[in-house]
N, C-alpha and C. Protein backbone atom coordinates (compact mmCIF):
# COMPACT_ATOMS: atom_id res chain seq x y z
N UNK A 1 3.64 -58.83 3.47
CA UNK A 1 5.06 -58.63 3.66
C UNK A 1 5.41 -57.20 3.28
N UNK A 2 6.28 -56.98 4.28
CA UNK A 2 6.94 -54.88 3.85
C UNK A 2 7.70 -55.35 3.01
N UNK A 3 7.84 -53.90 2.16
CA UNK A 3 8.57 -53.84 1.08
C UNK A 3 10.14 -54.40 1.51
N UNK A 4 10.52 -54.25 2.83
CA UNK A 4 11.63 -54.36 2.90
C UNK A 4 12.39 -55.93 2.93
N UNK A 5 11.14 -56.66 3.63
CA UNK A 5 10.76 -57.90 3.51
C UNK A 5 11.13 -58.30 2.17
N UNK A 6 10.66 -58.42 1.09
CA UNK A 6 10.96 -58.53 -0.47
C UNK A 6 12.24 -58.28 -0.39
N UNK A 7 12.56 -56.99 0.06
CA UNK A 7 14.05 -56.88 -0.10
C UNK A 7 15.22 -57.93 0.32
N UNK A 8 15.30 -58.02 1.87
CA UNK A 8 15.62 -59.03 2.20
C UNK A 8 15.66 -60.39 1.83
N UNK A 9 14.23 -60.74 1.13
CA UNK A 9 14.19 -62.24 0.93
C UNK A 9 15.13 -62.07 -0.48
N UNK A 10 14.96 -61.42 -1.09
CA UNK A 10 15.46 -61.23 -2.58
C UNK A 10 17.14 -61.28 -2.52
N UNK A 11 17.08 -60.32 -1.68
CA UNK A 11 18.94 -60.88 -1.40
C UNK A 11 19.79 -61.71 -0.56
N UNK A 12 18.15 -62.48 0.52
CA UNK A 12 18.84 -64.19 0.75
C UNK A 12 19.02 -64.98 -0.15
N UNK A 13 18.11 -64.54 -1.02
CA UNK A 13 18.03 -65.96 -2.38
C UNK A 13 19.56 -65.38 -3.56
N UNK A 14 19.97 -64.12 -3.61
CA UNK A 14 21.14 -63.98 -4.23
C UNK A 14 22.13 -64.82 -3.55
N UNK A 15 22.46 -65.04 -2.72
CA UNK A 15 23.82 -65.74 -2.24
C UNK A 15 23.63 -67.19 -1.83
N UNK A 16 22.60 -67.62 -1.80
CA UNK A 16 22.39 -69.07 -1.34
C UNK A 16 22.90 -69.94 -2.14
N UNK A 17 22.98 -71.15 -2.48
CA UNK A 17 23.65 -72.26 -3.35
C UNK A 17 22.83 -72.78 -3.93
N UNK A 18 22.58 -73.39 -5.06
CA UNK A 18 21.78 -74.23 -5.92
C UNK A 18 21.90 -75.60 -5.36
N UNK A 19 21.17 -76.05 -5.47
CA UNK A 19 21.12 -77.46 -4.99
C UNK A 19 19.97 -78.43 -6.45
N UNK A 20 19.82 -77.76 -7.22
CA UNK A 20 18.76 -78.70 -8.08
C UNK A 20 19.50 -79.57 -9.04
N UNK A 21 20.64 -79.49 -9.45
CA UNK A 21 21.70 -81.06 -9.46
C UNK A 21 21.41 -81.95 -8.63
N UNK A 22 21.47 -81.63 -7.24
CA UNK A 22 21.33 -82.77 -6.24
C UNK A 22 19.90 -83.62 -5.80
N UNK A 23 18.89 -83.02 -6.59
CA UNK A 23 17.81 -83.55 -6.25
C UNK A 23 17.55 -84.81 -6.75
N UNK A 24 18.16 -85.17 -7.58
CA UNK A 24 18.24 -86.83 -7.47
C UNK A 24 18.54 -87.61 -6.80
N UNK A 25 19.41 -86.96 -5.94
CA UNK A 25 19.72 -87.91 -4.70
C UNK A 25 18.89 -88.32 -4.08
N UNK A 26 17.82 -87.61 -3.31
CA UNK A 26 16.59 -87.78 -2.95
C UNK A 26 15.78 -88.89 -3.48
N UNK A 27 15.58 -89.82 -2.21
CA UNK A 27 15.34 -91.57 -2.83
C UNK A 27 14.55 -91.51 -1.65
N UNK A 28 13.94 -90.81 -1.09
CA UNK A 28 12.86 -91.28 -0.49
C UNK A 28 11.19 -90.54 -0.63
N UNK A 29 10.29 -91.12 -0.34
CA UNK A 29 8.72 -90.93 -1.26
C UNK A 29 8.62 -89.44 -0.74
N UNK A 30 8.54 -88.30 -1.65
CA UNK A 30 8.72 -87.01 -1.58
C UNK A 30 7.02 -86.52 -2.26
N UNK A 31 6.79 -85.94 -1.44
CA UNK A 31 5.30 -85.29 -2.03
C UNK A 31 5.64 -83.75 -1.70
N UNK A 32 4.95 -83.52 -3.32
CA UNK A 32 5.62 -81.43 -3.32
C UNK A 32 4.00 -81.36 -3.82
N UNK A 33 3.59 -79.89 -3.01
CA UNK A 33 2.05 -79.54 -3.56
C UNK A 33 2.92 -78.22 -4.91
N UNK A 34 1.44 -77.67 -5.04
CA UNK A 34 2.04 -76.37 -5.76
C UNK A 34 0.68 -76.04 -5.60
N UNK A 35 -0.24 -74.88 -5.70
CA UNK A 35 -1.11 -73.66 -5.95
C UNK A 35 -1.22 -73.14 -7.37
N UNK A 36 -2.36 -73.64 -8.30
CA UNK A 36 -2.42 -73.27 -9.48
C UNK A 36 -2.08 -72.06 -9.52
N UNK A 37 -1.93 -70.93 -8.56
CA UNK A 37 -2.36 -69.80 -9.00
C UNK A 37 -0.94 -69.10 -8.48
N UNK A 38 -0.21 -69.85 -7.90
CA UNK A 38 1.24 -69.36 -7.56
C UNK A 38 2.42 -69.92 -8.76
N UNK A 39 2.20 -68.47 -9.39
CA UNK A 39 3.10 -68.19 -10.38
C UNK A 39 4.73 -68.39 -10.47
N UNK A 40 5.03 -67.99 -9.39
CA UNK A 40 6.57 -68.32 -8.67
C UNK A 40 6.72 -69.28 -8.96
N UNK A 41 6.04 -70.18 -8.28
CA UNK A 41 6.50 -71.79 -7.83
C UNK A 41 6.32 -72.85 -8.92
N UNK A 42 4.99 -72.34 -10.09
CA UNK A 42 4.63 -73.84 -11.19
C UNK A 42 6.02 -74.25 -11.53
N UNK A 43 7.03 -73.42 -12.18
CA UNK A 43 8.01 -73.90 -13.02
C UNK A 43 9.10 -74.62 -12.00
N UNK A 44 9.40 -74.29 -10.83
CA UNK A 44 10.20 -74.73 -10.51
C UNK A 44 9.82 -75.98 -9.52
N UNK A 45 8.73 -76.23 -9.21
CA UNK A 45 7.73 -77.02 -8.63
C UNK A 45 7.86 -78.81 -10.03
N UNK A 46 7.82 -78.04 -11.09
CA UNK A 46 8.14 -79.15 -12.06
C UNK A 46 9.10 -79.58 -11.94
N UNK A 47 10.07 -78.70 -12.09
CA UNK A 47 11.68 -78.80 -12.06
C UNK A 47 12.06 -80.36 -10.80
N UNK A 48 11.29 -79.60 -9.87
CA UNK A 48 12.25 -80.84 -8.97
C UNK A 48 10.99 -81.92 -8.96
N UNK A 49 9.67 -81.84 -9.41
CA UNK A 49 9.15 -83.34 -9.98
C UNK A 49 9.62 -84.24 -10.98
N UNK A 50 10.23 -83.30 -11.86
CA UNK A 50 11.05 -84.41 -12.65
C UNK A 50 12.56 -85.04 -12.17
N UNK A 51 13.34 -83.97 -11.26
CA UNK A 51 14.85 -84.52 -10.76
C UNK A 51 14.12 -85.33 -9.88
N UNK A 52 13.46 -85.82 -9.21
CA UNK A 52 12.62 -86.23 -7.71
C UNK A 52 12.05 -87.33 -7.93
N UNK A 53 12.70 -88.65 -8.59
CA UNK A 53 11.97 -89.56 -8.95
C UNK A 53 11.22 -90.40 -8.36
N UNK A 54 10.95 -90.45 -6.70
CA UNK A 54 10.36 -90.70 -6.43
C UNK A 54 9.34 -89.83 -5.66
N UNK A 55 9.19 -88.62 -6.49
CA UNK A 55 8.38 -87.61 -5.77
C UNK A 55 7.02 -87.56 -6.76
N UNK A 56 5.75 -87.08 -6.26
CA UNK A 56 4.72 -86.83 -6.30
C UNK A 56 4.11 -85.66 -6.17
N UNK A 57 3.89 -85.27 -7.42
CA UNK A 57 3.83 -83.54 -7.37
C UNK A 57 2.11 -83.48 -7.39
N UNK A 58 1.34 -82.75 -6.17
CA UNK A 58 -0.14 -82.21 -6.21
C UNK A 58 -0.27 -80.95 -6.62
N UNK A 59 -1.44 -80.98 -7.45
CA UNK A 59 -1.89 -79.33 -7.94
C UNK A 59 -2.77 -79.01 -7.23
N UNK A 60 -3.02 -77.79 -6.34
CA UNK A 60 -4.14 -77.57 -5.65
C UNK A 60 -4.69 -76.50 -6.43
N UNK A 61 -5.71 -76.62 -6.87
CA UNK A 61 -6.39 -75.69 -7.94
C UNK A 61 -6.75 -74.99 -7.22
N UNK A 62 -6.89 -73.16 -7.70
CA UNK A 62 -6.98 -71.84 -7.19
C UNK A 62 -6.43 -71.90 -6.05
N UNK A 63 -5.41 -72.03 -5.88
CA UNK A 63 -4.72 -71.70 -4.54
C UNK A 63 -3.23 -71.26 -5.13
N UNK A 64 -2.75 -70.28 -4.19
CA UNK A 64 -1.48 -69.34 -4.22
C UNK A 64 -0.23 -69.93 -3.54
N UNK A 65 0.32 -69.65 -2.73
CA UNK A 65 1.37 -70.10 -2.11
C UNK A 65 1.31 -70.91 -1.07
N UNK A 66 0.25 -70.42 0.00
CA UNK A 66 -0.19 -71.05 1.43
C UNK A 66 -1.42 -71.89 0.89
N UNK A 67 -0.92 -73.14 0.08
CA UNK A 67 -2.17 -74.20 -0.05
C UNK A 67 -2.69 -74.62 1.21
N UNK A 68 -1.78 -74.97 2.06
CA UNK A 68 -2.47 -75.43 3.74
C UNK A 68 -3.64 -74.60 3.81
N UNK A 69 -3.05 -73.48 3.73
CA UNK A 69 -3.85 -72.54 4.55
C UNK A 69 -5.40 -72.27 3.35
N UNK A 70 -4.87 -72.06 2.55
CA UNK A 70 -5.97 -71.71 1.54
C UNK A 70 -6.84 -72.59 1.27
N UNK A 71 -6.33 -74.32 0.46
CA UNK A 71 -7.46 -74.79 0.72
C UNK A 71 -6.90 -76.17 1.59
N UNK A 72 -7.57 -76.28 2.96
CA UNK A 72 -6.91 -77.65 4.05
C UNK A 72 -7.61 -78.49 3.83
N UNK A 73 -9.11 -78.73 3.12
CA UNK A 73 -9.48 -79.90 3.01
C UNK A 73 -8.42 -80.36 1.86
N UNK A 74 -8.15 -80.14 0.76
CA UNK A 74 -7.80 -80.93 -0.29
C UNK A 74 -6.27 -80.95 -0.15
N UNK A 75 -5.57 -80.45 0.59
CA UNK A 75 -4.32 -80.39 0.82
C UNK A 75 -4.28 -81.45 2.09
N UNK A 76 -5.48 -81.65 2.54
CA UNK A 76 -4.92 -82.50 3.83
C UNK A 76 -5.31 -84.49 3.78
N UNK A 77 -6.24 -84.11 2.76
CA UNK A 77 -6.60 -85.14 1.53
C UNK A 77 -5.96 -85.82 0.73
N UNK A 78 -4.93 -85.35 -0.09
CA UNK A 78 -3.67 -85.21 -0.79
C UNK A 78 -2.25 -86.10 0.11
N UNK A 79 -2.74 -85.50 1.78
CA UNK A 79 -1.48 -85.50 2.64
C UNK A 79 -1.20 -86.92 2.90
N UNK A 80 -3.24 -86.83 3.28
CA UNK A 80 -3.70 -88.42 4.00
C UNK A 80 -3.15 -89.79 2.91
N UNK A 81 -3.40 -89.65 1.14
CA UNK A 81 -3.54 -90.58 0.71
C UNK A 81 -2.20 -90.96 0.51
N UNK A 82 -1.45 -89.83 0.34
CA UNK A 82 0.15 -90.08 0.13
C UNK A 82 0.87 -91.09 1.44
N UNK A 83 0.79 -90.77 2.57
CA UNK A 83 1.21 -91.38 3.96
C UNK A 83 -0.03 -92.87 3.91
N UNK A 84 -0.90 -92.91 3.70
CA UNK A 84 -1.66 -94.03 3.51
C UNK A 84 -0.58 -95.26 2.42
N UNK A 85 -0.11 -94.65 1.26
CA UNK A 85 0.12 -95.73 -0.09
C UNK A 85 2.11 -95.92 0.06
N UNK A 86 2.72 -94.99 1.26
CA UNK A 86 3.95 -94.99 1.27
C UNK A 86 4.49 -96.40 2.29
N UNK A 87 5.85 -96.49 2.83
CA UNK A 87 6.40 -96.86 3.61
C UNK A 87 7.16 -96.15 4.10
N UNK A 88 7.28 -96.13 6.18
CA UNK A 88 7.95 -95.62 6.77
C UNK A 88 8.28 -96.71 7.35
């Protein structure tokens, strides 16, 4: 990403709205990964595993932001067992 990129994203995320009050609302089977190694995301990745009560938080060890991409067997593993043990 260009520097300017950063820029931009940095001052979409200034004006946007919070929404992590509302994540309790969320009542249906929610699976959030996270990337041990993406620093950004651990804390707030918790954050909405705990508002998210029926969510299911995966750690994909040594992986950064793009778990898909980084590691797809164990992210797609993760994907399979979750859609396997749910109801749609």
């Amino acid at each position: 990403t260009s520097p300017e990129g950063y820029v931009y994203v940095w001052q979409a995320n200034q004006n946007r709205p919070v929404f992590t009050d509302r994540l309790s609302e969320i009542k249906c089977p929610t699976l959030l990964y996270c990337g041990t190694d993406d620093a950004g995301l651990i804390e707030p990745m918790k954050v909405m595993a705990s508002k998210i009560k029926s969510s299911e938080l995966v750690w994909i060890q040594n992986a950064g932001h793009g778990v898909m991409y980084e590691k797809p067997a164990e992210y797609n593993e993760a994907l399979e067992k979750f859609l396997k043990r749910i109801k749609y």
